[in-house]
N, C-alpha and C. Protein backbone atom coordinates (compact mmCIF):
# COMPACT_ATOMS: atom_id res chain seq x y z
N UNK A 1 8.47 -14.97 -2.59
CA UNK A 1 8.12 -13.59 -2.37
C UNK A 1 9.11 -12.97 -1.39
N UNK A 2 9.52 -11.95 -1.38
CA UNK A 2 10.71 -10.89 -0.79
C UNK A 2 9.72 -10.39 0.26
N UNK A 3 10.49 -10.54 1.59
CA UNK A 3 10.12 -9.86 3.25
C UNK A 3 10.49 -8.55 2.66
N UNK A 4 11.06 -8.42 2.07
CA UNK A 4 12.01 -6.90 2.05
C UNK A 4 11.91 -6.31 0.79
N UNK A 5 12.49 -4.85 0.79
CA UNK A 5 12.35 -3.92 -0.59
C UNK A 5 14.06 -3.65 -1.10
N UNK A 6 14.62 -4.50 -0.82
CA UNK A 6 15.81 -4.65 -1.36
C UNK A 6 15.87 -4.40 -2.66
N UNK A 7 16.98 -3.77 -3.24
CA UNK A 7 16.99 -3.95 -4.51
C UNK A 7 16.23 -2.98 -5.54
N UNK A 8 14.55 -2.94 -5.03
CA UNK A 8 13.47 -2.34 -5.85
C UNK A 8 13.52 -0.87 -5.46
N UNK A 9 12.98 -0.06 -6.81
CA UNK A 9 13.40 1.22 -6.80
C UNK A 9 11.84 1.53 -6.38
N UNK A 10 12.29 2.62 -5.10
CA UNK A 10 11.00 3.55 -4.22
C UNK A 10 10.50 4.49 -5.42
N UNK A 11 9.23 4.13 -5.38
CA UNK A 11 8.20 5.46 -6.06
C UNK A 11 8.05 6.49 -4.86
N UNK A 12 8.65 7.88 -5.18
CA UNK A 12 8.54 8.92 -4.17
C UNK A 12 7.53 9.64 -4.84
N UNK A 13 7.54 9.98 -5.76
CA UNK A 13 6.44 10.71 -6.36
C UNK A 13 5.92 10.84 -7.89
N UNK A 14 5.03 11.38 -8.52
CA UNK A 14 4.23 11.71 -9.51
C UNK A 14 3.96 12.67 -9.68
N UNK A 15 3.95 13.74 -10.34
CA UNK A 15 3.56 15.06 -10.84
C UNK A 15 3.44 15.41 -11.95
N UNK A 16 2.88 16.56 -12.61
CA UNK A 16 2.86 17.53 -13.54
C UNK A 16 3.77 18.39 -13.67
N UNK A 17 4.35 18.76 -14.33
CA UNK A 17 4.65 20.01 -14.52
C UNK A 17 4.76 20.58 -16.09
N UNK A 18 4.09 21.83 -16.41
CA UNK A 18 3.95 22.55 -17.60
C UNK A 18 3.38 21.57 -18.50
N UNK A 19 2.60 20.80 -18.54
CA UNK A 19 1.69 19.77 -19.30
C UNK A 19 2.49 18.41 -19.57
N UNK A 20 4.06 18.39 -18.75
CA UNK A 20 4.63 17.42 -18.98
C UNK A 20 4.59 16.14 -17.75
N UNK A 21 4.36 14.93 -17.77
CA UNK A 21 4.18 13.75 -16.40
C UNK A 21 5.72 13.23 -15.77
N UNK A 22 6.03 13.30 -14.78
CA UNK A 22 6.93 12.62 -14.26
C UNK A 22 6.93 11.84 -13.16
N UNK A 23 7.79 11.50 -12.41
CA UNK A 23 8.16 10.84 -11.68
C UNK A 23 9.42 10.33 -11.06
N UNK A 24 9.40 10.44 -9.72
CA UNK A 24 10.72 10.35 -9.26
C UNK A 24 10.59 8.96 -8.18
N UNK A 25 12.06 8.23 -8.58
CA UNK A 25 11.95 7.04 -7.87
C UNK A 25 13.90 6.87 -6.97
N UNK A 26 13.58 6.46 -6.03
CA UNK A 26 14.98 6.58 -5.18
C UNK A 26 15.36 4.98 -5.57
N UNK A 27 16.81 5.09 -5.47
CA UNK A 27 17.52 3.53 -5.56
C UNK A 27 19.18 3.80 -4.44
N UNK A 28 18.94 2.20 -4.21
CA UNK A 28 20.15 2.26 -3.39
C UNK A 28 21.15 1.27 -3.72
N UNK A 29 22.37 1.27 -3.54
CA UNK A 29 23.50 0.46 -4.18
C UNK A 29 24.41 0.60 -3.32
N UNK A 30 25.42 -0.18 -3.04
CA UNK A 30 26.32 -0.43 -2.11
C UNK A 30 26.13 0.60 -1.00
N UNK A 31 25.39 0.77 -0.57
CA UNK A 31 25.15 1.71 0.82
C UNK A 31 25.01 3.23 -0.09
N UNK A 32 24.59 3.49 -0.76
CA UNK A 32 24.52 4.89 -1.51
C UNK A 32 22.86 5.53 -2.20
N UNK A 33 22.68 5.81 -2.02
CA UNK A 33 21.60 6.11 -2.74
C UNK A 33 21.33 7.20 -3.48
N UNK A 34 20.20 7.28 -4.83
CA UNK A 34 20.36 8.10 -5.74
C UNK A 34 18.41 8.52 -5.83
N UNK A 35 18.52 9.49 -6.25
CA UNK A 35 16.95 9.97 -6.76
C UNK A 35 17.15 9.89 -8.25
N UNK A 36 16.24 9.86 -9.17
CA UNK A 36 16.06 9.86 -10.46
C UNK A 36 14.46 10.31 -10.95
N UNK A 37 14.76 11.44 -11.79
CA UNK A 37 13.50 11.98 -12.39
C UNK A 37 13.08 11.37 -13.45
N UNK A 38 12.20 10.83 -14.39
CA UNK A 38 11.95 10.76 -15.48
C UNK A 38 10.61 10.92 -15.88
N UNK A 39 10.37 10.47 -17.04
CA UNK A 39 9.23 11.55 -17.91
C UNK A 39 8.21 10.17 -17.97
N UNK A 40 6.90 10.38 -17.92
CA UNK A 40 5.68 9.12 -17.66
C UNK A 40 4.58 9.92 -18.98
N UNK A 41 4.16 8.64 -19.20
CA UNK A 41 2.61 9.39 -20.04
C UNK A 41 1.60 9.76 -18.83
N UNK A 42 0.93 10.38 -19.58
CA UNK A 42 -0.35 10.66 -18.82
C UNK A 42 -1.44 9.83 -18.40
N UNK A 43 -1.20 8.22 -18.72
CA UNK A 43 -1.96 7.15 -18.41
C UNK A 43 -0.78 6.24 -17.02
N UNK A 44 0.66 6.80 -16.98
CA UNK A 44 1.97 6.50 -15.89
C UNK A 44 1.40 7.45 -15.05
N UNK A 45 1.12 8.53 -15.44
CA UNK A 45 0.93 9.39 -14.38
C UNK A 45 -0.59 8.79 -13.37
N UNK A 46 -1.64 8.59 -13.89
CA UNK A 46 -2.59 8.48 -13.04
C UNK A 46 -2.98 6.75 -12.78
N UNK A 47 -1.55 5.69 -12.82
CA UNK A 47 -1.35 5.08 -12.53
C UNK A 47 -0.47 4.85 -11.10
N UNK A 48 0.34 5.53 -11.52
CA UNK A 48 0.96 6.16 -10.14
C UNK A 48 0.31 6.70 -8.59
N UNK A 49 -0.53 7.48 -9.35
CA UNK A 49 -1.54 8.24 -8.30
C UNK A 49 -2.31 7.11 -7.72
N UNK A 50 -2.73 6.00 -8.75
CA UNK A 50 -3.50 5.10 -7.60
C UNK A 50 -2.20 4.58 -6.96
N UNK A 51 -1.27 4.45 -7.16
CA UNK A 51 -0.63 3.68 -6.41
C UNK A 51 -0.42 4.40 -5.08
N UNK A 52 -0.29 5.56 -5.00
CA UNK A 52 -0.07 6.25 -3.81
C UNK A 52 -1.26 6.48 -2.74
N UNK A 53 -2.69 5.67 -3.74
CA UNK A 53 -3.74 6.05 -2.57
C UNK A 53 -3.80 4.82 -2.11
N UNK A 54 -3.23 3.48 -2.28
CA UNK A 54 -2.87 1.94 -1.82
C UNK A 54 -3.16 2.02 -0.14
N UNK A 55 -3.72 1.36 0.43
CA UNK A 55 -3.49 1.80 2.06
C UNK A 55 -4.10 0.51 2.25
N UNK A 56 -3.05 -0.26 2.42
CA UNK A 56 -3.64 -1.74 2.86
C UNK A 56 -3.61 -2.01 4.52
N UNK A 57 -2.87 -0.88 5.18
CA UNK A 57 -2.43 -1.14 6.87
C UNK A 57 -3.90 0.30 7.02
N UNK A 58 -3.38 0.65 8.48
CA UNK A 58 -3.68 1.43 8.69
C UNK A 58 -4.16 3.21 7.78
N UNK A 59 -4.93 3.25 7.84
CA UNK A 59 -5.98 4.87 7.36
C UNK A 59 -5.69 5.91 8.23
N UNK A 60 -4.93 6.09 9.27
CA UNK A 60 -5.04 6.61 10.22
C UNK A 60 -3.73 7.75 9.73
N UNK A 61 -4.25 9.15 9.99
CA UNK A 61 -3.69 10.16 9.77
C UNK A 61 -1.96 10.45 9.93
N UNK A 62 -1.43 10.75 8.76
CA UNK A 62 0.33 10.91 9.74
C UNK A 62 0.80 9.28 9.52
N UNK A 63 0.72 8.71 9.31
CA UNK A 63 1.31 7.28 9.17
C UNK A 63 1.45 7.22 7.53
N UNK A 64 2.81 7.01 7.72
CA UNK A 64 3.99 6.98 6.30
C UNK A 64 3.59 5.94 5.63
N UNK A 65 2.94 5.58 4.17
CA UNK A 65 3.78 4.49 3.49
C UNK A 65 4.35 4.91 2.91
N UNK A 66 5.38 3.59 2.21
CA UNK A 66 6.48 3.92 1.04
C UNK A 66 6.40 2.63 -0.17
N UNK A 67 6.55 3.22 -0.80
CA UNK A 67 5.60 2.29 -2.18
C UNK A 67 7.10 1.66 -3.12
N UNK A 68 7.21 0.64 -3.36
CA UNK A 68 8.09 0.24 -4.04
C UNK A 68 7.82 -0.65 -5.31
N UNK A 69 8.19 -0.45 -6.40
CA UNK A 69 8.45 -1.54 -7.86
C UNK A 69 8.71 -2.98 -7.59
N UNK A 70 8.33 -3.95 -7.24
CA UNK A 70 8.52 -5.45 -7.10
C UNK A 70 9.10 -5.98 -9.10
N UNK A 71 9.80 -6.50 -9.52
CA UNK A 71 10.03 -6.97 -10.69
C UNK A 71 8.68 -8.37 -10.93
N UNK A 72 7.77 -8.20 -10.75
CA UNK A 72 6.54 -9.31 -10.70
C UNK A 72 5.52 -8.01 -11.68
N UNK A 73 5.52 -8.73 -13.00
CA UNK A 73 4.20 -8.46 -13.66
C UNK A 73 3.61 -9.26 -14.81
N UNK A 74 2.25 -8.14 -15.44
CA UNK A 74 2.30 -9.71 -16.63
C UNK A 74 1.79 -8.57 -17.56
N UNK A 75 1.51 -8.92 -18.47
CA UNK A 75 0.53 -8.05 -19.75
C UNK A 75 -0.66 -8.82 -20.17
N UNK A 76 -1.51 -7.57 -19.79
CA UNK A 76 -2.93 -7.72 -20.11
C UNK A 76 -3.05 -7.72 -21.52
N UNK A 77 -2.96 -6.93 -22.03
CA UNK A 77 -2.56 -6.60 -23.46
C UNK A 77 -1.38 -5.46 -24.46
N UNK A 78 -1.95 -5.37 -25.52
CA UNK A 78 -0.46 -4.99 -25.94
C UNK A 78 -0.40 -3.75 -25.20
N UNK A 79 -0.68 -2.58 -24.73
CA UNK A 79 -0.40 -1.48 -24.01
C UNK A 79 -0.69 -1.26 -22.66
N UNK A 80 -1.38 -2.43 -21.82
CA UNK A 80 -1.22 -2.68 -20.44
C UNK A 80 -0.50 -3.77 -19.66
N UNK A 81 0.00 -3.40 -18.58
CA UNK A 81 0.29 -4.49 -17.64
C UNK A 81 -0.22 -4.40 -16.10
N UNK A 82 0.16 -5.36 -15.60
CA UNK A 82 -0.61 -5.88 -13.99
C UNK A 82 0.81 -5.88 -13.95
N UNK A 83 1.08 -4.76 -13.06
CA UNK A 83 2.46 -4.64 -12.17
C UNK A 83 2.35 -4.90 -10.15
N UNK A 84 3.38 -5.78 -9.84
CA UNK A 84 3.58 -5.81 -8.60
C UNK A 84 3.82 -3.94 -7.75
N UNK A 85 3.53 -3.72 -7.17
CA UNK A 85 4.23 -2.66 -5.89
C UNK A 85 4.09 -3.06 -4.31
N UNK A 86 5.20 -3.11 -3.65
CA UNK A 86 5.40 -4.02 -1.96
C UNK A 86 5.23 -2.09 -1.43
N UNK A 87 4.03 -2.20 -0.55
CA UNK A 87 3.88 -0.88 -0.03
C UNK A 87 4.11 -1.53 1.34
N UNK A 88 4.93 -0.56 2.36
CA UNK A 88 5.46 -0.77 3.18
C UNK A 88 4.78 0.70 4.28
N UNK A 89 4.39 -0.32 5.52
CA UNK A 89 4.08 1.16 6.53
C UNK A 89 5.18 0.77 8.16
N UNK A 90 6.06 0.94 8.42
CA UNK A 90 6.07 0.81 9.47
C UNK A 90 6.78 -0.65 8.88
N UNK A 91 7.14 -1.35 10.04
CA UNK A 91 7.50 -3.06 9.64
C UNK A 91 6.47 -3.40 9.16
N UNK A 92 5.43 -3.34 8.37
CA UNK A 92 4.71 -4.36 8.11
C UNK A 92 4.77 -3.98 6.22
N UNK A 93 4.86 -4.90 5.74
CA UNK A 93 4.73 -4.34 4.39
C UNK A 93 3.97 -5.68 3.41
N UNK A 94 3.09 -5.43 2.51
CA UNK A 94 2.34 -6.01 1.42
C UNK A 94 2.45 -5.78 -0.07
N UNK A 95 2.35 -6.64 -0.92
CA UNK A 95 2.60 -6.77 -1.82
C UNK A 95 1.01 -6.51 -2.77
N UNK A 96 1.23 -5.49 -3.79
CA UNK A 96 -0.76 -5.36 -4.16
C UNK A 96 -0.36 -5.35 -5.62
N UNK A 97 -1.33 -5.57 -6.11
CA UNK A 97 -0.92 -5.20 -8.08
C UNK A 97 -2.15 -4.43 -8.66
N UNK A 98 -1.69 -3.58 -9.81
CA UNK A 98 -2.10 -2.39 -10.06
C UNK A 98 -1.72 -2.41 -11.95
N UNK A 99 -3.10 -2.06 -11.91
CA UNK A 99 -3.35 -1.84 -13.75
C UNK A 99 -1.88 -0.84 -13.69
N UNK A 100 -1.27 -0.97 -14.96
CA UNK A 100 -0.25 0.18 -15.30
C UNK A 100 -0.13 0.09 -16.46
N UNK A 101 0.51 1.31 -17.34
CA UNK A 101 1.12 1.63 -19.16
C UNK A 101 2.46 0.32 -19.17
N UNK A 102 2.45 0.42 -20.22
CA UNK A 102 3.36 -0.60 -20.90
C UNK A 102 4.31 0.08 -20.28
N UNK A 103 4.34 1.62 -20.86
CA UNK A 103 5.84 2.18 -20.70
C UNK A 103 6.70 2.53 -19.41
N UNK A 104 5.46 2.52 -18.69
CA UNK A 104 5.57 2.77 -17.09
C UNK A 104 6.02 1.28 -16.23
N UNK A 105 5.55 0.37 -16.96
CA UNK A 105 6.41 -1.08 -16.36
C UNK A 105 7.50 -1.05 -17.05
N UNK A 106 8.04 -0.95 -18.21
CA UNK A 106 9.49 -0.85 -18.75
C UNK A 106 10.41 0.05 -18.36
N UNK A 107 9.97 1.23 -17.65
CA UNK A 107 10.54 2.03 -17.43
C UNK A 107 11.70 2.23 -16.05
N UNK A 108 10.32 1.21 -14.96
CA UNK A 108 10.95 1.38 -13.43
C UNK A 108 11.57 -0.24 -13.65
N UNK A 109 11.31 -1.51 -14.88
CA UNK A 109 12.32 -2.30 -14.69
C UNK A 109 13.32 -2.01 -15.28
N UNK A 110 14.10 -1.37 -16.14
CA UNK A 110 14.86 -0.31 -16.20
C UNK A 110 16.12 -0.15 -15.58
N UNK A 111 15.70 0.80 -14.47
CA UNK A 111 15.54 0.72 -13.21
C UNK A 111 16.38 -0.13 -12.06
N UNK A 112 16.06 -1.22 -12.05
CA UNK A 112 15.97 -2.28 -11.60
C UNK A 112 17.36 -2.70 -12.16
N UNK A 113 17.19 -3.08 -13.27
CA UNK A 113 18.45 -3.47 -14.25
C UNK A 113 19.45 -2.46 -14.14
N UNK A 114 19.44 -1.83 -13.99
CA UNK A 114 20.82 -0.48 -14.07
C UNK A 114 21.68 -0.88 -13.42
N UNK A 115 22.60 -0.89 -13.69
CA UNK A 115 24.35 -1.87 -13.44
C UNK A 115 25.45 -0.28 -13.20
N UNK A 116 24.81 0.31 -13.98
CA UNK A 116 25.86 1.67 -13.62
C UNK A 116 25.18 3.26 -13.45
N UNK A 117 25.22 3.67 -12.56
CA UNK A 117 24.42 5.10 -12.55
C UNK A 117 24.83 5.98 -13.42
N UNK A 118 25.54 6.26 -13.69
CA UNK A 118 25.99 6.68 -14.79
C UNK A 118 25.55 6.22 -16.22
N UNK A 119 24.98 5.79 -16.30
CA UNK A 119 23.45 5.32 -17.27
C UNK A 119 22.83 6.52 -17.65
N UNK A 120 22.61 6.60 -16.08
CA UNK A 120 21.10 7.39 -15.58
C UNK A 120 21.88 8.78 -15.18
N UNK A 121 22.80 9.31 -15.34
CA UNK A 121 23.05 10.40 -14.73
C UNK A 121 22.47 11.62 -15.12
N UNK A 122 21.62 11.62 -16.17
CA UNK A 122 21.22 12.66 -16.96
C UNK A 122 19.62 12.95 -16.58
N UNK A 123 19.24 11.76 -15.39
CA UNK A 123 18.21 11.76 -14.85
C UNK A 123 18.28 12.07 -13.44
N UNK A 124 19.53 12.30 -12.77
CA UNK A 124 19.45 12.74 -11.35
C UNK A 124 19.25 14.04 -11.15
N UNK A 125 18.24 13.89 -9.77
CA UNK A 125 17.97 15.14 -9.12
C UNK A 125 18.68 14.73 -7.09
N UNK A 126 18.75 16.30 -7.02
CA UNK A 126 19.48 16.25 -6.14
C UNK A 126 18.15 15.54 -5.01
């Protein structure tokens, strides 16, 4: 198991917009880092959302986590999986797993795998 979030791409957020689901996840590479938007179903989307209500440290108001993709999952069946996320508050960070869409685990390992940003360039936001 990884002390650290090396490597794994940050879930910053989940939203709507105009009836469409997304999500934006940050990655870092030789000292650089990139944001990337992409498009989630509506079962990614309110998968996500639990992930952001995760609060395994502290409840206490104003205290940051930051939620990250671990490459650790399995499939429940053919259109679910049990995905890893290492939520991090402060130095202390835990590892929790979370029902998710097929497409939503293929998507952020992906992700993960990306060897050239320029892949993905058609998905950056500033």
């Amino acid at each position: 198991m990884r002390d650290n979030h090396e490597g794994m791409p940050e879930i910053l957020d989940a939203f709507e917009k105009d009836g469409h689901y997304f999500s934006i996840v940050r990655l870092e590479h030789n000292g650089q880092e990139r944001r990337f938007r992409f498009g989630v179903s509506h079962h990614g989307y309110l998968a996500l959302k639990r992930v952001f209500e995760l609060r395994p440290f502290s409840t206490m108001p104003g205290l940051v986590c930051r939620y990250f993709f671990v490459p650790s999952y399995c499939r429940l069946d053919e259109s679910h999986m049990m995905m890893t996320v290492r939520v991090e508050q402060g130095r202390d960070g835990k590892q929790m797993e979370i029902e998710a869409p097929r497409d939503l685990v293929a998507n952020l390992k992906w992700f993960i795998e990306l060897d050239d940003w320029q892949k993905a360039e058609h998905l950056h936001v500033a």
